[in-house]
C-alpha atoms as a PDB file:
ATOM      1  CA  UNK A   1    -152.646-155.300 -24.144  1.00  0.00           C
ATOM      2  CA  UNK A   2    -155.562-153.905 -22.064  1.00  0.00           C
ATOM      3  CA  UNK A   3    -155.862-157.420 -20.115  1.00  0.00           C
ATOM      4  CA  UNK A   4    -151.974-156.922 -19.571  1.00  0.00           C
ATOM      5  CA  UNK A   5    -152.114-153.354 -17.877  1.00  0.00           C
ATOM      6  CA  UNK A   6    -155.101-154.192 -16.158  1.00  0.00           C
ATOM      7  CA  UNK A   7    -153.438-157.020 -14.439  1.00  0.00           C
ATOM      8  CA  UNK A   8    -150.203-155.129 -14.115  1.00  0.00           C
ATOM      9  CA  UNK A   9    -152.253-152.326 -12.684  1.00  0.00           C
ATOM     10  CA  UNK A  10    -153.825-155.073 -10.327  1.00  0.00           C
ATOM     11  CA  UNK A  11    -149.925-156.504  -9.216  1.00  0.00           C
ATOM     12  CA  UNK A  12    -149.115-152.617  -8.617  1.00  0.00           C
ATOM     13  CA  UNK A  13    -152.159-151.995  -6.595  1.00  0.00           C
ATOM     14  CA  UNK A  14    -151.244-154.619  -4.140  1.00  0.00           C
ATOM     15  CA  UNK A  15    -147.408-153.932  -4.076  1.00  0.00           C
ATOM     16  CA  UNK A  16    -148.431-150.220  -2.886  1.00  0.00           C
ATOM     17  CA  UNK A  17    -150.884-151.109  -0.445  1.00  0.00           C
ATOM     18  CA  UNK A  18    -148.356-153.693   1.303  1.00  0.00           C
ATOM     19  CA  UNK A  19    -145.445-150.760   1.193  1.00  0.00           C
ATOM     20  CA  UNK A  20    -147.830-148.538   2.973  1.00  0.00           C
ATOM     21  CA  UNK A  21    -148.878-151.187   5.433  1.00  0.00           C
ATOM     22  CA  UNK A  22    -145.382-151.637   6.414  1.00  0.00           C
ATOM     23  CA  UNK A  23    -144.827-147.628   6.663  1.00  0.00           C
ATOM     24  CA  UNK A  24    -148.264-147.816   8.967  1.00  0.00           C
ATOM     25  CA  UNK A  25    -146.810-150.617  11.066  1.00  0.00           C
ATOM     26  CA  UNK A  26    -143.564-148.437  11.155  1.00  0.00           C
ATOM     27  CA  UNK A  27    -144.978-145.154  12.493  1.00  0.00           C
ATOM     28  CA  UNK A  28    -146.969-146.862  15.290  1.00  0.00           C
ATOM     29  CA  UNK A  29    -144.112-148.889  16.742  1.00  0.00           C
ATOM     30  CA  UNK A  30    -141.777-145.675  16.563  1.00  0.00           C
ATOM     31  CA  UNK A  31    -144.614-143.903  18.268  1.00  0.00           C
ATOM     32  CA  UNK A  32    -144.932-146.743  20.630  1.00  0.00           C
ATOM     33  CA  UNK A  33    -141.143-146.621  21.219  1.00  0.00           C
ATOM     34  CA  UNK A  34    -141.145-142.443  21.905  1.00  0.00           C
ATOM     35  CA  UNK A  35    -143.899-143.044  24.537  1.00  0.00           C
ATOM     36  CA  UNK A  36    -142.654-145.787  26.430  1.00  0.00           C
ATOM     37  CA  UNK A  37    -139.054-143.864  26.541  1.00  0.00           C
ATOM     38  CA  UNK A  38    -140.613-140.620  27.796  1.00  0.00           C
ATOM     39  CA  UNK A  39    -142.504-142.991  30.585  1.00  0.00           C
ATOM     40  CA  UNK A  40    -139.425-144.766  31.706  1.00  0.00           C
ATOM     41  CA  UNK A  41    -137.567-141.771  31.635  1.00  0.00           C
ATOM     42  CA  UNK A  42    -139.993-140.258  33.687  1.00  0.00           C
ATOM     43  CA  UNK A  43    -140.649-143.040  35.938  1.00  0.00           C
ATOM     44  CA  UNK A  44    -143.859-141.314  37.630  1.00  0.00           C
ATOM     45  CA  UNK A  45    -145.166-144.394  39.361  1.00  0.00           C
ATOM     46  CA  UNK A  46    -148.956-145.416  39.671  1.00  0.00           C
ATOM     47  CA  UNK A  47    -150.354-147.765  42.017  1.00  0.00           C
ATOM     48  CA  UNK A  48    -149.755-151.228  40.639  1.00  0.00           C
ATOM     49  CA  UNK A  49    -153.721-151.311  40.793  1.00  0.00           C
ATOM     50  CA  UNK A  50    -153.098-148.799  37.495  1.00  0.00           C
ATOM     51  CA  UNK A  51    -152.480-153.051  36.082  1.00  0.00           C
ATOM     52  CA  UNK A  52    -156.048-153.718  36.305  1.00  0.00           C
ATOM     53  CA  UNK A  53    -157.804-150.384  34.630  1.00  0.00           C
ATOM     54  CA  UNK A  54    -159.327-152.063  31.519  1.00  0.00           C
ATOM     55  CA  UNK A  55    -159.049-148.378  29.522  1.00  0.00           C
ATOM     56  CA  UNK A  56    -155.419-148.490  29.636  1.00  0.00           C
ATOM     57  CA  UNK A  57    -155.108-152.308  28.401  1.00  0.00           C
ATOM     58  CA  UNK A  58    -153.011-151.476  25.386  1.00  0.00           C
ATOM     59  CA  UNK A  59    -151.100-148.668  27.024  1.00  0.00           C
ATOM     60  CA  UNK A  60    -147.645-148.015  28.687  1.00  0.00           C
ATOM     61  CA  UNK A  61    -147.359-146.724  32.800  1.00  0.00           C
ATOM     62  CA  UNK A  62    -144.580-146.842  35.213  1.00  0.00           C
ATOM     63  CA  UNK A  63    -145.833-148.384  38.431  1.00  0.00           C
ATOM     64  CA  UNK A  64    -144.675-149.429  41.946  1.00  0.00           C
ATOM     65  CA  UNK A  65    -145.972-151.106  44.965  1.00  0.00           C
ATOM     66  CA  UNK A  66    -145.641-153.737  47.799  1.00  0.00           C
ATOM     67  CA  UNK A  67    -147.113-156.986  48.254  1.00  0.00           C
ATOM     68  CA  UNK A  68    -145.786-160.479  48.011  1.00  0.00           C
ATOM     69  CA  UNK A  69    -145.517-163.370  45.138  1.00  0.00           C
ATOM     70  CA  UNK A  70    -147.952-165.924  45.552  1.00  0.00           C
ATOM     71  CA  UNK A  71    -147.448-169.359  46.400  1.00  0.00           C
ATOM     72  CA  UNK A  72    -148.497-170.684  42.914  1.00  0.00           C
ATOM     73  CA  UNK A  73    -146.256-172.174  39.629  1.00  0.00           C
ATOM     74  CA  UNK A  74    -144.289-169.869  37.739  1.00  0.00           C
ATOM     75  CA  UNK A  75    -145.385-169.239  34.244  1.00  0.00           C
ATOM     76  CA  UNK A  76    -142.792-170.137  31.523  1.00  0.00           C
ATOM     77  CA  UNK A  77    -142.839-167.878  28.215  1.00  0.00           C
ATOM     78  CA  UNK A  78    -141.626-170.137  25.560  1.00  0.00           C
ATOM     79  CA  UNK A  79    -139.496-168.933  22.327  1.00  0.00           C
ATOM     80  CA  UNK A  80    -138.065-165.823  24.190  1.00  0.00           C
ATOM     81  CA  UNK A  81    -134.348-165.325  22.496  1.00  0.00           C
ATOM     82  CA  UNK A  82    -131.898-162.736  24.407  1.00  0.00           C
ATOM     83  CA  UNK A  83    -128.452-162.690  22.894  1.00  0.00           C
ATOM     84  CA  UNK A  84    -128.997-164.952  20.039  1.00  0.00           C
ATOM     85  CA  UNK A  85    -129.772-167.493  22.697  1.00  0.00           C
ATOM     86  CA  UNK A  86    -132.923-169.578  23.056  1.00  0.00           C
ATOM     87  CA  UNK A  87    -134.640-169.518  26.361  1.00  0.00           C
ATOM     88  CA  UNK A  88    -137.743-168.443  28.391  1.00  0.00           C
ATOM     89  CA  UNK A  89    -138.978-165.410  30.133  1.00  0.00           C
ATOM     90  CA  UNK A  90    -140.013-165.930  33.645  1.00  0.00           C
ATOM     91  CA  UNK A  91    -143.386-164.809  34.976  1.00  0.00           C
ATOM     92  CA  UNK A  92    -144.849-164.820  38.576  1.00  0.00           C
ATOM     93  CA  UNK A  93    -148.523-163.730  40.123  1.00  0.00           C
ATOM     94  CA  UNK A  94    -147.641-160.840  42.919  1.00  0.00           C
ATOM     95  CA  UNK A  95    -150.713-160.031  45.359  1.00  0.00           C
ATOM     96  CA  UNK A  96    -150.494-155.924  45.524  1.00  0.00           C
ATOM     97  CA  UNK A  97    -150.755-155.053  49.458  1.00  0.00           C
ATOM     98  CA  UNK A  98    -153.103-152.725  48.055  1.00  0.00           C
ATOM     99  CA  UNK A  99    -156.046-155.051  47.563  1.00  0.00           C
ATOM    100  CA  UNK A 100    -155.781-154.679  44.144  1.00  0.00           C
ATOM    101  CA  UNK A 101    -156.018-157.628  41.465  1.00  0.00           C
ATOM    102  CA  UNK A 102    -153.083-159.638  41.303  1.00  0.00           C
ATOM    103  CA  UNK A 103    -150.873-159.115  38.575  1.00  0.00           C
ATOM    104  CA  UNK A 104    -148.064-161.223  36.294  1.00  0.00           C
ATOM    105  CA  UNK A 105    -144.681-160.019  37.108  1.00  0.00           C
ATOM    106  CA  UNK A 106    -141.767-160.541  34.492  1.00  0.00           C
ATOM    107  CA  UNK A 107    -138.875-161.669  36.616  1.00  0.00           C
ATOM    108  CA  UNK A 108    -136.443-162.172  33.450  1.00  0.00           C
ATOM    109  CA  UNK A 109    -134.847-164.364  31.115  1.00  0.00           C
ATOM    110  CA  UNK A 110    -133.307-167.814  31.863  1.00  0.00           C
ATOM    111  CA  UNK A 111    -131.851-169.735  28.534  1.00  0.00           C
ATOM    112  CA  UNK A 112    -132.497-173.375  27.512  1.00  0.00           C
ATOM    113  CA  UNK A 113    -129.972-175.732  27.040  1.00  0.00           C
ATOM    114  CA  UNK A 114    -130.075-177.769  23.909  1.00  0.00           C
ATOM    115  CA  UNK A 115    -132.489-180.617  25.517  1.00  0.00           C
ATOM    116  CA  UNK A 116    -135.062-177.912  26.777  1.00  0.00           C
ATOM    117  CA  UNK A 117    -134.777-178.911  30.148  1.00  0.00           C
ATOM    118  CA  UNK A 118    -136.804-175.761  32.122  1.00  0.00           C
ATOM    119  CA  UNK A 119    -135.064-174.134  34.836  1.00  0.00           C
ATOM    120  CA  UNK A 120    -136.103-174.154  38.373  1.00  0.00           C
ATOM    121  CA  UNK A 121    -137.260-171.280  39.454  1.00  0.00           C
ATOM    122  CA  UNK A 122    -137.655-169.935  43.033  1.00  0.00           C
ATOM    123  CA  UNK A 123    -140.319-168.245  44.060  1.00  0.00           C
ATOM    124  CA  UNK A 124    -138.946-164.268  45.464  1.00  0.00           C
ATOM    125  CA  UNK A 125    -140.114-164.956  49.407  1.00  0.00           C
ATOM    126  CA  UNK A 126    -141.433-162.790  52.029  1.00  0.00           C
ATOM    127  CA  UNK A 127    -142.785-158.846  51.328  1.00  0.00           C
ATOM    128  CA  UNK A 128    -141.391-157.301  48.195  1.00  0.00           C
ATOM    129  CA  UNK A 129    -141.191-153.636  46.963  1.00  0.00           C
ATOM    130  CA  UNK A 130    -141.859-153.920  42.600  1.00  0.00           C
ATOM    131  CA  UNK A 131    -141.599-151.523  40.179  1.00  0.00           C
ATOM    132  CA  UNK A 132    -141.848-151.215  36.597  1.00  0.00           C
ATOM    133  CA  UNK A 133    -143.431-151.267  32.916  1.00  0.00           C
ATOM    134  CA  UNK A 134    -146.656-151.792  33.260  1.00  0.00           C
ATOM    135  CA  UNK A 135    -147.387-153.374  29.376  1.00  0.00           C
ATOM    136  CA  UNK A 136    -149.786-155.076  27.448  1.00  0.00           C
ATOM    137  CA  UNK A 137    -148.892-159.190  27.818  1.00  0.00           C
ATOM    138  CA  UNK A 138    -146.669-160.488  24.888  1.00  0.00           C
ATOM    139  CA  UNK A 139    -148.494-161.722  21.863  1.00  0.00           C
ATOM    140  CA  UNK A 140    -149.216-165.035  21.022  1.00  0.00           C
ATOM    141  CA  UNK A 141    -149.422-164.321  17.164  1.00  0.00           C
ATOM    142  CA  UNK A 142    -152.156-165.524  14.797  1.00  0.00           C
ATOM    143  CA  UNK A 143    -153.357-168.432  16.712  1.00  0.00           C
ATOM    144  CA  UNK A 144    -154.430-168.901  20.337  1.00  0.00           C
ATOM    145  CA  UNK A 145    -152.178-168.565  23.249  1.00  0.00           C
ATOM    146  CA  UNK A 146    -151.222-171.931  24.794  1.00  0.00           C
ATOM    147  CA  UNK A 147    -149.753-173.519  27.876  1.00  0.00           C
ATOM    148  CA  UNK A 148    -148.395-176.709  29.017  1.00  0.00           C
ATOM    149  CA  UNK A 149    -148.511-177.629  32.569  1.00  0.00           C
ATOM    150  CA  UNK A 150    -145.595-179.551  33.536  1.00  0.00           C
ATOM    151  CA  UNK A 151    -145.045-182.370  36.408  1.00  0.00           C
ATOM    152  CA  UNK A 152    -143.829-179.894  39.136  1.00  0.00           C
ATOM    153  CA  UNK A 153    -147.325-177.537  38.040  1.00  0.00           C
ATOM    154  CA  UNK A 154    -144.541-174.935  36.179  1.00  0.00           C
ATOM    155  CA  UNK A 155    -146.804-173.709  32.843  1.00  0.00           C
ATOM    156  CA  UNK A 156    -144.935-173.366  29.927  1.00  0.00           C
ATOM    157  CA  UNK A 157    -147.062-170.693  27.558  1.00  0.00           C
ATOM    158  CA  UNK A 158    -146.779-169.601  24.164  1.00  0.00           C
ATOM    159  CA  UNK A 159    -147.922-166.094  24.534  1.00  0.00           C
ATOM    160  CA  UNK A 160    -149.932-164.932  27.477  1.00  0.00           C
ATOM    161  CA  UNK A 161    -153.634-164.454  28.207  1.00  0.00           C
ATOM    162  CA  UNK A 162    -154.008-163.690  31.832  1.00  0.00           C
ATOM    163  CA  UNK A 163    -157.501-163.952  32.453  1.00  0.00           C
ATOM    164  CA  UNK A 164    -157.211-167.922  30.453  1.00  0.00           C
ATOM    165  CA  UNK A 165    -154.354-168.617  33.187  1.00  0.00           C
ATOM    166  CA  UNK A 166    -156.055-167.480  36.042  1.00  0.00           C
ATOM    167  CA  UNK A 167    -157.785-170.589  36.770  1.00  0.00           C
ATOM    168  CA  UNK A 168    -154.317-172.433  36.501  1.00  0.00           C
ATOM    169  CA  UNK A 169    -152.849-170.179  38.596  1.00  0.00           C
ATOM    170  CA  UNK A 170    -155.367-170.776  41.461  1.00  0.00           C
ATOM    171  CA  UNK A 171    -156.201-166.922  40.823  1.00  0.00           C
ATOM    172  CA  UNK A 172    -159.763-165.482  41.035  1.00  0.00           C
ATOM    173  CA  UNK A 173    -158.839-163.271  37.811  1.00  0.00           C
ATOM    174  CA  UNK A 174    -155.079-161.585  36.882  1.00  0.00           C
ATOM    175  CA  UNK A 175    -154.598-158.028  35.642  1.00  0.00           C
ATOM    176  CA  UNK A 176    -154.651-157.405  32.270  1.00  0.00           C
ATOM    177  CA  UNK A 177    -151.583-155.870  32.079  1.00  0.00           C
ATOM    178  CA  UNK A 178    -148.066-157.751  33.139  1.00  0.00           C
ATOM    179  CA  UNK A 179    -145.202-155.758  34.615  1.00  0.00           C
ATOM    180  CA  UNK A 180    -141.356-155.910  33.479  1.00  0.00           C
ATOM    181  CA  UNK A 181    -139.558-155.879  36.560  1.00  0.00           C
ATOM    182  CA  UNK A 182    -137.290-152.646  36.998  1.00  0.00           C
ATOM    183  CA  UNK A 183    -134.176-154.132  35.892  1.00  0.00           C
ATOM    184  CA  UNK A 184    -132.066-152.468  39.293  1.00  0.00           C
ATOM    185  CA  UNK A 185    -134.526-154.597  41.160  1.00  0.00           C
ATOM    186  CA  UNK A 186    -132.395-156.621  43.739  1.00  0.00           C
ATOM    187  CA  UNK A 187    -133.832-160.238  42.619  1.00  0.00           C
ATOM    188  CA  UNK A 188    -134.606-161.965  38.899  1.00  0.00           C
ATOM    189  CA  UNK A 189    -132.821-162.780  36.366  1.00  0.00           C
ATOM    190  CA  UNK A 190    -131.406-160.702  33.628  1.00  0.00           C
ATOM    191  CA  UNK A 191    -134.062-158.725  32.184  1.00  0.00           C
ATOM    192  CA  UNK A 192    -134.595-155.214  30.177  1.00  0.00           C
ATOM    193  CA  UNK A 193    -137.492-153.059  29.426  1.00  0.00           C
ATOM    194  CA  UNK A 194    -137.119-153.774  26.171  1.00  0.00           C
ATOM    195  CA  UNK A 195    -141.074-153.892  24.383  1.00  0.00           C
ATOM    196  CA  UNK A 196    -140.629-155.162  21.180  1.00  0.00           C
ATOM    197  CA  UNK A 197    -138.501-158.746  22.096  1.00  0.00           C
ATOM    198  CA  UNK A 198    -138.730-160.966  19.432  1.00  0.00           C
ATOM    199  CA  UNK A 199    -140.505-159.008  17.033  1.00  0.00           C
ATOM    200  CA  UNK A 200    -139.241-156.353  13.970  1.00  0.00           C
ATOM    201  CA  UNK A 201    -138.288-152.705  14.834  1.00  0.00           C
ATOM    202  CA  UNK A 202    -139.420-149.570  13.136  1.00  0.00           C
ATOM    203  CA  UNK A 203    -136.529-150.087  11.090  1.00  0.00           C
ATOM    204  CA  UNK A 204    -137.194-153.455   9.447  1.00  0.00           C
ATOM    205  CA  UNK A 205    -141.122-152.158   8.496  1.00  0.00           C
ATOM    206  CA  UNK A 206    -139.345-149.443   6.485  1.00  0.00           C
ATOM    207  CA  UNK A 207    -136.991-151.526   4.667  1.00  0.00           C
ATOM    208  CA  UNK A 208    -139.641-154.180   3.803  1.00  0.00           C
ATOM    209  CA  UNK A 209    -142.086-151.050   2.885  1.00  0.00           C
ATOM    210  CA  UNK A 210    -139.262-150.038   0.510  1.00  0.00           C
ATOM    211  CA  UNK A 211    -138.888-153.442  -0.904  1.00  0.00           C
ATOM    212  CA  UNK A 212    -142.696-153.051  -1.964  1.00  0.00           C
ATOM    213  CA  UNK A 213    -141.983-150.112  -3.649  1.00  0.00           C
ATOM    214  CA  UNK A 214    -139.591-151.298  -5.293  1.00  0.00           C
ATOM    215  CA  UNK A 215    -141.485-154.459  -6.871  1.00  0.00           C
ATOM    216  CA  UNK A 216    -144.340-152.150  -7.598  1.00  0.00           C
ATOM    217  CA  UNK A 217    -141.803-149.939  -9.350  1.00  0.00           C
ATOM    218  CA  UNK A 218    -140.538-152.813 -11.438  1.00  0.00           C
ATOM    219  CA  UNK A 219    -144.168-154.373 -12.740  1.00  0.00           C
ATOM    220  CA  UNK A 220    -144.365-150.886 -13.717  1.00  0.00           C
ATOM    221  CA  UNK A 221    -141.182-150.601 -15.851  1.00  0.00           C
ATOM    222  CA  UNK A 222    -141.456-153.799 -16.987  1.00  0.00           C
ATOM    223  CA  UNK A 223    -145.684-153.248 -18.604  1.00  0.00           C
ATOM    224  CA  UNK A 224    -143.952-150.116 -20.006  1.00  0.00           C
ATOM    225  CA  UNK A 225    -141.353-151.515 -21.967  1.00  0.00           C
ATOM    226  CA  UNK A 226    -143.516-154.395 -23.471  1.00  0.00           C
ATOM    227  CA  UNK A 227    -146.125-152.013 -24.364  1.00  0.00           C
ATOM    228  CA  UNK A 228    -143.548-149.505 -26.308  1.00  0.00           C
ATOM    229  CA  UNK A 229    -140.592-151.864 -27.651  1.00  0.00           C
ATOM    230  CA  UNK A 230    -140.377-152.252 -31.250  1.00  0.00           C
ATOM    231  CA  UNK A 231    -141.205-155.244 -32.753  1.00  0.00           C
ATOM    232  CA  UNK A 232    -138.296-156.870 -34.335  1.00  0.00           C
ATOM    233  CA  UNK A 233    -138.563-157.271 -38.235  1.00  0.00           C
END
């Protein structure tokens, strides 16, 4: 009996801390959420040079600026749904008039049709005004971003690590931050400022943080009623 409880104990343990990672992972996206809707609302704009400041890396900031899209390949983000809808989310360096470090720009989404032929995408000519989300580059999950580099030089990337595609890009170094292209913006492809694509809400974390619960709640119920039902005679 004591090597039963002890393991239920054990199952319990684990069930708990799980439930309260999810309710973790739930308060820090809903906090995420709240700030980036009090920044767009807002929509104080920095200098796009705001891209490059290595103390906001993981942080959220409106910016705006001129400059023009370099003459380099577009970069590809792979897996991007919109819609139900497979496809990829277009990227482009943009040299800030500024001086200031070059920066990805996140010109929208373009689907795939069913033999993932890429799109061809043009490259926004001549001086352009940008503003934004400035936002910490989309993940790549657990294992290392990747790219492809495909016959016409387009990169096709699974996540995004600027300062690994800076060399590919013919770039002396790229911002760590990207920008989502203002949505009104008068070129792209359809877009949003939407921050957690392809990834669970605030929502989801709480119902799998009750599901946790719940499991721990059952081992429980279930070590109580073997320890106190009667033996049959």
């Amino acid at each position: 009996m004591v090597m039963g409880w002890t393991l239920a104990l054990a199952v319990i343990a684990g069930f708990i801390a799980l439930g309260n990672w999810q309710l973790d992972r739930q308060h820090e996206k809903q906090s995420m959420l709240d700030a980036v809707a009090a920044t767009i609302a807002a929509r104080a704009p920095l200098a796009l040079g705001a891209a490059a400041d290595a103390d906001r890396g993981r942080g959220y900031d409106w910016a705006a600026g001129g400059g023009h899209f370099a003459e380099v390949p577009a970069v590809l983000l792979d897996n991007q749904q919109r819609g139900g809808r497979a496809g990829v989310r277009v990227y482009r360096v943009f040299v800030p008039e500024s001086g200031s470090q070059p920066l990805l720009v996140e010109l929208g989404w373009l689907p795939l049709p069913g033999d993932r032929t890429l799109p061809d995408v043009a490259r926004p000519a001549g001086h352009r005004e940008v503003a934004g989300l400035l936002v910490p580059p989309p993940s790549h999950g657990i294992g290392p971003a990747g790219m492809a580099v495909q016959d016409d030089g387009t990169l096709l990337a699974v996540g995004l690590d600027p300062a690994a595609l800076a060399a590919p890009l013919h770039q002396p170094g790229l911002a760590p931050r990207v920008l989502k292209l203002d949505p009104e913006a008068g070129f792209g492809y359809p877009r949003d400022l939407d921050v957690l694509p392809n990834t669970l809400p605030p929502e989801r974390h709480f119902g799998y943080a009750v599901q946790w619960f719940a499991l721990a709640l059952a081992v429980l119920a279930t070590a109580l009623v073997l320890t106190f039902r009667r033996p049959r005679t």
